[in-house]
N, C-alpha and C. Protein backbone atom coordinates (compact mmCIF):
# COMPACT_ATOMS: atom_id res chain seq x y z
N UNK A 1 0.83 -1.18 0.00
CA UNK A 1 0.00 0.00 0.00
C UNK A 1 0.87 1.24 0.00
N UNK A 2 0.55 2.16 -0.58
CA UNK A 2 0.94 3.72 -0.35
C UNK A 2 0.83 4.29 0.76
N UNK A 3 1.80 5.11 0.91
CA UNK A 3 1.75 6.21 2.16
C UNK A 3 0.10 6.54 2.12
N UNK A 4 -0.37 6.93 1.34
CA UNK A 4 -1.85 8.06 1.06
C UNK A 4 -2.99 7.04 1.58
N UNK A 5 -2.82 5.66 1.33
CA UNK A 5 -3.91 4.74 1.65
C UNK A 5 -3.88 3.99 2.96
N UNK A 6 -2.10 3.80 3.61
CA UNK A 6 -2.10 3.57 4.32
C UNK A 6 -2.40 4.74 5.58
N UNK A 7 -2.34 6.29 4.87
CA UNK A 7 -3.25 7.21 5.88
C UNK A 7 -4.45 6.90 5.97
N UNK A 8 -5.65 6.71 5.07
CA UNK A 8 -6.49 6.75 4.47
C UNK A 8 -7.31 5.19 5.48
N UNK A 9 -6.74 4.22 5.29
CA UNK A 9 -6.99 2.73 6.49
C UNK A 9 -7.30 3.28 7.71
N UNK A 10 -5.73 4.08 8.25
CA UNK A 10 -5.20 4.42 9.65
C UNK A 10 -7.18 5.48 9.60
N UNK A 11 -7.34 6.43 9.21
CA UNK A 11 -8.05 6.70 9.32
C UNK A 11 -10.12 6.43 9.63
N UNK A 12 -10.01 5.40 8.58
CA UNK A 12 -11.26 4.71 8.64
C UNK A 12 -10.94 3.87 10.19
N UNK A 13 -10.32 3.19 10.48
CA UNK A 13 -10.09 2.22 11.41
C UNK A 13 -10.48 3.19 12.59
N UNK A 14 -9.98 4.28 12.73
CA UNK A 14 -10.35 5.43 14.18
C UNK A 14 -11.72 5.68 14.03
N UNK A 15 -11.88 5.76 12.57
CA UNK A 15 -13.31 6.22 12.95
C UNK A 15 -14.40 5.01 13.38
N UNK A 16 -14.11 4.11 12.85
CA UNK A 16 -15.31 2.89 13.43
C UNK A 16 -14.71 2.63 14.83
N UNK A 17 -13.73 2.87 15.52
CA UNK A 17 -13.26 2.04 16.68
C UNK A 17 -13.71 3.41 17.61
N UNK A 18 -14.16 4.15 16.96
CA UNK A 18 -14.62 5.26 17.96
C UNK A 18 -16.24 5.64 18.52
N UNK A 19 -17.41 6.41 18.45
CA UNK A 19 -17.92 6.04 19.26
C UNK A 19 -19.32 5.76 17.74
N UNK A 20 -20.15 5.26 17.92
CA UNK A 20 -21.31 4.10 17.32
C UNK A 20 -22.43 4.48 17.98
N UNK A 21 -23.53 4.69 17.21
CA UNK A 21 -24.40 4.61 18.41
C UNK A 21 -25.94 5.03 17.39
N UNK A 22 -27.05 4.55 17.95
CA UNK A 22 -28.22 4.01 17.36
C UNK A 22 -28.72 5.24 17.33
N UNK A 23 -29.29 5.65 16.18
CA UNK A 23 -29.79 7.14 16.30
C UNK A 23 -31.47 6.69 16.03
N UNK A 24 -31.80 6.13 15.28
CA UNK A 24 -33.48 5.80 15.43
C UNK A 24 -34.24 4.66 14.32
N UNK A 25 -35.07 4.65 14.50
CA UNK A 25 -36.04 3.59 13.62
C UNK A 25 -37.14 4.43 12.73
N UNK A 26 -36.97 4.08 11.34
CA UNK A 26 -37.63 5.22 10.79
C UNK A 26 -38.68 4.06 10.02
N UNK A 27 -40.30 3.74 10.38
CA UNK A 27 -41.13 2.80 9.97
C UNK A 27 -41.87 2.92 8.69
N UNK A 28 -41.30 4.46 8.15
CA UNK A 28 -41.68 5.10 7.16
C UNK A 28 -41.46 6.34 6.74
N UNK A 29 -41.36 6.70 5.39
CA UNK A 29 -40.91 8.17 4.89
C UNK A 29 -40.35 9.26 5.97
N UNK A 30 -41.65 9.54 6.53
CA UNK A 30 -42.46 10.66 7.18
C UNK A 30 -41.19 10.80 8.57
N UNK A 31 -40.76 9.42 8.67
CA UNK A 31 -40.01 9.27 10.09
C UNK A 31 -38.22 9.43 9.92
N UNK A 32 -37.85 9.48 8.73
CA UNK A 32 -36.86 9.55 8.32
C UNK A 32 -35.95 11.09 9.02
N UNK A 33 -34.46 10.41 9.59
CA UNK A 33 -33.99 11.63 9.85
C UNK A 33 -33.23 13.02 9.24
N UNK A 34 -33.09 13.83 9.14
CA UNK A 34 -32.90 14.88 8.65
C UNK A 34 -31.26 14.53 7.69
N UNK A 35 -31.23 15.00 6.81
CA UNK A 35 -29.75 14.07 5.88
C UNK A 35 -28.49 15.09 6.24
N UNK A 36 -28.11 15.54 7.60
CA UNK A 36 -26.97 15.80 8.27
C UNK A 36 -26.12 15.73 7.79
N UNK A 37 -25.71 14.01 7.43
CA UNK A 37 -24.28 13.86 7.24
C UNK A 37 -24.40 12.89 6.16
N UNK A 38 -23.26 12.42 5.30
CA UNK A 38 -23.14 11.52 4.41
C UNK A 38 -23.74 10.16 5.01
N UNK A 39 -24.48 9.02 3.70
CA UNK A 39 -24.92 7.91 4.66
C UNK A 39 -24.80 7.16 3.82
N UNK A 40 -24.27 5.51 4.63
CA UNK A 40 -23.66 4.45 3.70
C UNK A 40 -25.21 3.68 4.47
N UNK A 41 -26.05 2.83 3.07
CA UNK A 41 -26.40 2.25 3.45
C UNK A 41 -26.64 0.61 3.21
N UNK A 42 -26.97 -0.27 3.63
CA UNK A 42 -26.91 -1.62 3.46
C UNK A 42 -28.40 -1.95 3.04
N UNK A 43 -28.30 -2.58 1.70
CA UNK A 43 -29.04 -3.03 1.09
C UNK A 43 -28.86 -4.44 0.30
N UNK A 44 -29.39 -5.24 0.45
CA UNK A 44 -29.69 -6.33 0.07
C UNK A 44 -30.66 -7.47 -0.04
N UNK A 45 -30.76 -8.57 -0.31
CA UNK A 45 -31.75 -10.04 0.10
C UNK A 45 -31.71 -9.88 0.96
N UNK A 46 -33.05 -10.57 1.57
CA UNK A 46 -33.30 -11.42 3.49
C UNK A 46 -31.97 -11.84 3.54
N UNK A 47 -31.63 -12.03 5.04
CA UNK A 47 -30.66 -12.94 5.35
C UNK A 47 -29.80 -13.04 4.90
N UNK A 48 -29.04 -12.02 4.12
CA UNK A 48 -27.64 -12.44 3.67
C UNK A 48 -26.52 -11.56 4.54
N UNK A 49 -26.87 -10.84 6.04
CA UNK A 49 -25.94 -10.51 6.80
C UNK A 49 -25.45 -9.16 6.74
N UNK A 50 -26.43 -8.35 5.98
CA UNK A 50 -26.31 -6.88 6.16
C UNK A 50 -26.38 -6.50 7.49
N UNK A 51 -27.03 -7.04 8.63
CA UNK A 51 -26.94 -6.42 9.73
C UNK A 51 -25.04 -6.94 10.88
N UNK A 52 -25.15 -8.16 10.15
CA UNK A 52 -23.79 -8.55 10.83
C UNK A 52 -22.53 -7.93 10.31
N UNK A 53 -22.80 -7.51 8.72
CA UNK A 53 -21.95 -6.83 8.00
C UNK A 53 -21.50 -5.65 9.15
N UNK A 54 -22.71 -4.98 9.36
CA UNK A 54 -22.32 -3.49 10.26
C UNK A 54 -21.66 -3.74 11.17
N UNK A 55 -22.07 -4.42 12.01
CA UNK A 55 -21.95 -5.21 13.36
C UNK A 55 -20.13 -5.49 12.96
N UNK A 56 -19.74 -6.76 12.31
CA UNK A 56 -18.24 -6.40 12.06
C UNK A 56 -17.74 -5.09 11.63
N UNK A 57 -18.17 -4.47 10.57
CA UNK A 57 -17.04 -3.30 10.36
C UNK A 57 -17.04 -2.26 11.42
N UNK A 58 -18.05 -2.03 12.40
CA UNK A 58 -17.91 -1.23 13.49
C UNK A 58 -17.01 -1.72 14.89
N UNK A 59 -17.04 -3.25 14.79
CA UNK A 59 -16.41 -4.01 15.64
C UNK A 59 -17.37 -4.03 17.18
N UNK A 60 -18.59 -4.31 16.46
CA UNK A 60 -19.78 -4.44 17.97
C UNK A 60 -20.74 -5.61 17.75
N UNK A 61 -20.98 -6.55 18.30
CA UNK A 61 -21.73 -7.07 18.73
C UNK A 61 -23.35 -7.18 18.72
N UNK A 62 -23.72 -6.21 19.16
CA UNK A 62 -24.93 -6.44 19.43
C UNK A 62 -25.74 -4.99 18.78
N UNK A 63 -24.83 -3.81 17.59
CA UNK A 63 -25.57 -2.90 17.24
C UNK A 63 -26.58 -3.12 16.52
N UNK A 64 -26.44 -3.58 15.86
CA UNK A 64 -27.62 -4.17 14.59
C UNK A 64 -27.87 -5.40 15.19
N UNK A 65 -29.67 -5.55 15.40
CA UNK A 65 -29.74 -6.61 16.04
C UNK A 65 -30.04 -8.09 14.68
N UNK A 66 -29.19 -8.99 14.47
CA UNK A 66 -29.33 -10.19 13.59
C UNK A 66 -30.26 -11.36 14.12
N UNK A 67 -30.41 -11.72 13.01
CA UNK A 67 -31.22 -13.27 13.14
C UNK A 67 -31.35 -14.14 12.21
N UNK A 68 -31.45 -15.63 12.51
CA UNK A 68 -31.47 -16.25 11.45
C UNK A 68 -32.94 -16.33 10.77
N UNK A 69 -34.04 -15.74 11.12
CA UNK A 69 -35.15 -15.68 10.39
C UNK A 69 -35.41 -14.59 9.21
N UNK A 70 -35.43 -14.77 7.98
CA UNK A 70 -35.48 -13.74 7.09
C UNK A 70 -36.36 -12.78 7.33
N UNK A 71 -36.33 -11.17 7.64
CA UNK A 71 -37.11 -10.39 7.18
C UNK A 71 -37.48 -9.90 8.50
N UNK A 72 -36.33 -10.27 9.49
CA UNK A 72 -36.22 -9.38 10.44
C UNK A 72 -36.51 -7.94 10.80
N UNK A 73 -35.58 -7.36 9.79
CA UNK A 73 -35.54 -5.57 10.23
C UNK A 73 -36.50 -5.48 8.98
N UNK A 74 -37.56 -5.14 9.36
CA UNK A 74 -38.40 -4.39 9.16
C UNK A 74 -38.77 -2.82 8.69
N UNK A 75 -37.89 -2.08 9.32
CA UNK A 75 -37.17 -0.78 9.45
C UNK A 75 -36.14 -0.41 8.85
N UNK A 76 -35.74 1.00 8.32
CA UNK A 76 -34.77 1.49 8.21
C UNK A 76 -33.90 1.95 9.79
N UNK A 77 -33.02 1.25 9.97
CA UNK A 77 -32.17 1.40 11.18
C UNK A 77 -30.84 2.51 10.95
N UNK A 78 -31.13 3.57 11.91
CA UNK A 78 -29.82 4.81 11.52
C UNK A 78 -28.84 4.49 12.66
N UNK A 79 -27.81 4.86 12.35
CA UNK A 79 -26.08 4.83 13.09
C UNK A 79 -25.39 5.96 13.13
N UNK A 80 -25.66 6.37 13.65
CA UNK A 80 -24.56 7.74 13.48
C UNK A 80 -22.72 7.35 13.90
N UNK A 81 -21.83 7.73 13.47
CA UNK A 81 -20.73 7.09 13.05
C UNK A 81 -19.51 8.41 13.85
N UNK A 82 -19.03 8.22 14.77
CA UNK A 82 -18.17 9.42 15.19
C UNK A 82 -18.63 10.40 16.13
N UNK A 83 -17.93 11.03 17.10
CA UNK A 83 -18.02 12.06 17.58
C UNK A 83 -17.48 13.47 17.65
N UNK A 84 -18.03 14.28 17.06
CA UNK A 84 -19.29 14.14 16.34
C UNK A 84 -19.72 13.45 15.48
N UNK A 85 -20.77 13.42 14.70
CA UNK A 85 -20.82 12.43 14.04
C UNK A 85 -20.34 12.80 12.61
N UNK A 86 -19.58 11.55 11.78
CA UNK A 86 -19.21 11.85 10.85
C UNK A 86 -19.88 11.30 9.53
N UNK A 87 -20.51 10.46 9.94
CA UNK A 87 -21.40 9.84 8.58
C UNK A 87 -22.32 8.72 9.39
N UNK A 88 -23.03 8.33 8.77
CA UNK A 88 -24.61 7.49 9.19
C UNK A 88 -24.30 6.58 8.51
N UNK A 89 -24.86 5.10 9.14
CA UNK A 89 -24.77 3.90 8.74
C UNK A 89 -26.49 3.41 8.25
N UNK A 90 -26.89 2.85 7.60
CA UNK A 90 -28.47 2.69 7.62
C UNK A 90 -28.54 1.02 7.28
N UNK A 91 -29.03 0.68 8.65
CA UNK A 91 -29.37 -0.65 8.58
C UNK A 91 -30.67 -0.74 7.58
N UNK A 92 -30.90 -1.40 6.27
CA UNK A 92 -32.26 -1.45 5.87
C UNK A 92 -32.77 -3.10 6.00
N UNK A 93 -34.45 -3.11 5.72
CA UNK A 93 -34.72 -4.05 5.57
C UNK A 93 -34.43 -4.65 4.31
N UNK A 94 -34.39 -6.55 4.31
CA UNK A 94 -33.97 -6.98 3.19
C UNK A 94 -35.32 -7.41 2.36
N UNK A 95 -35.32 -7.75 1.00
CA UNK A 95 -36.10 -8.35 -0.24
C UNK A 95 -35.93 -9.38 -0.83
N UNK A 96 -37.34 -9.90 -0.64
CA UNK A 96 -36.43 -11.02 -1.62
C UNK A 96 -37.93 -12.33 -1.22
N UNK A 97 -37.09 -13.34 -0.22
CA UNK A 97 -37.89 -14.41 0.10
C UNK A 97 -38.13 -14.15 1.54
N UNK A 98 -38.76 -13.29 2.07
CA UNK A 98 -39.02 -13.33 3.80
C UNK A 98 -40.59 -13.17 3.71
N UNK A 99 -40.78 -13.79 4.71
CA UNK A 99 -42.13 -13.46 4.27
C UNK A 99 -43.21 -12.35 5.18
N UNK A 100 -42.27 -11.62 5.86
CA UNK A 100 -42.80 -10.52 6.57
C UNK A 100 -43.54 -9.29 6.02
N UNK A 101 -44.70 -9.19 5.86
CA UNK A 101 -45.77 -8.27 5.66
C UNK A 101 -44.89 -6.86 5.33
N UNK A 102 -45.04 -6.00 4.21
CA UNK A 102 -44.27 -5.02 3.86
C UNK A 102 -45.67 -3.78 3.80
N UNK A 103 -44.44 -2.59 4.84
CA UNK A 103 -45.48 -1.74 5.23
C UNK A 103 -45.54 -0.42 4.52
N UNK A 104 -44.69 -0.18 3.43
CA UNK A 104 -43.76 0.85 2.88
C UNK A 104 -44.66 1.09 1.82
């Protein structure tokens, strides 16, 4: 790696090892939070580990709550990323084969 990327790592790495934290559940449009800061979000099928995805790259456990039943999160799930915060994480719900009632 380069000097520039190996800043660039050093950097991302502080920012997830720093502070995380659940900013809200948005069950629809209307509930959505104000677009503050830049936002990475996770989208995919049921069950393929978008919520564990977060869960590792933040290095936590129990932020995004997982399960092995498809069609869990239900919700758009927000993260605010840094202190202050520097960018938003958005847990979404997945598509596909779950068979949980869609409210959107």
């Amino acid at each position: 790696m380069s000097e520039e990327q190996d800043e660039h790592s050093e950097r991302a790495r502080k920012l997830f090892a720093g502070p995380v934290e659940f900013l809200k559940s948005a069950p629809g449009l209307k509930f959505l939070p104000d677009p503050d800061y830049p936002e990475i979000a996770f989208a995919g099928r049921s069950n393929v580990g978008k919520s564990s995805l977060l869960n590792a790259l933040t290095n936590r456990k129990g932020l995004a709550r997982t399960s092995n039943t498809p069609g869990r999160t239900q919700e758009l799930n927000f993260f605010d990323v840094g202190q202050p915060p520097q960018i938003r994480l958005v847990d979404m719900p997945g598509y596909g084969f779950a068979e949980a009632q869609r409210t959107w």
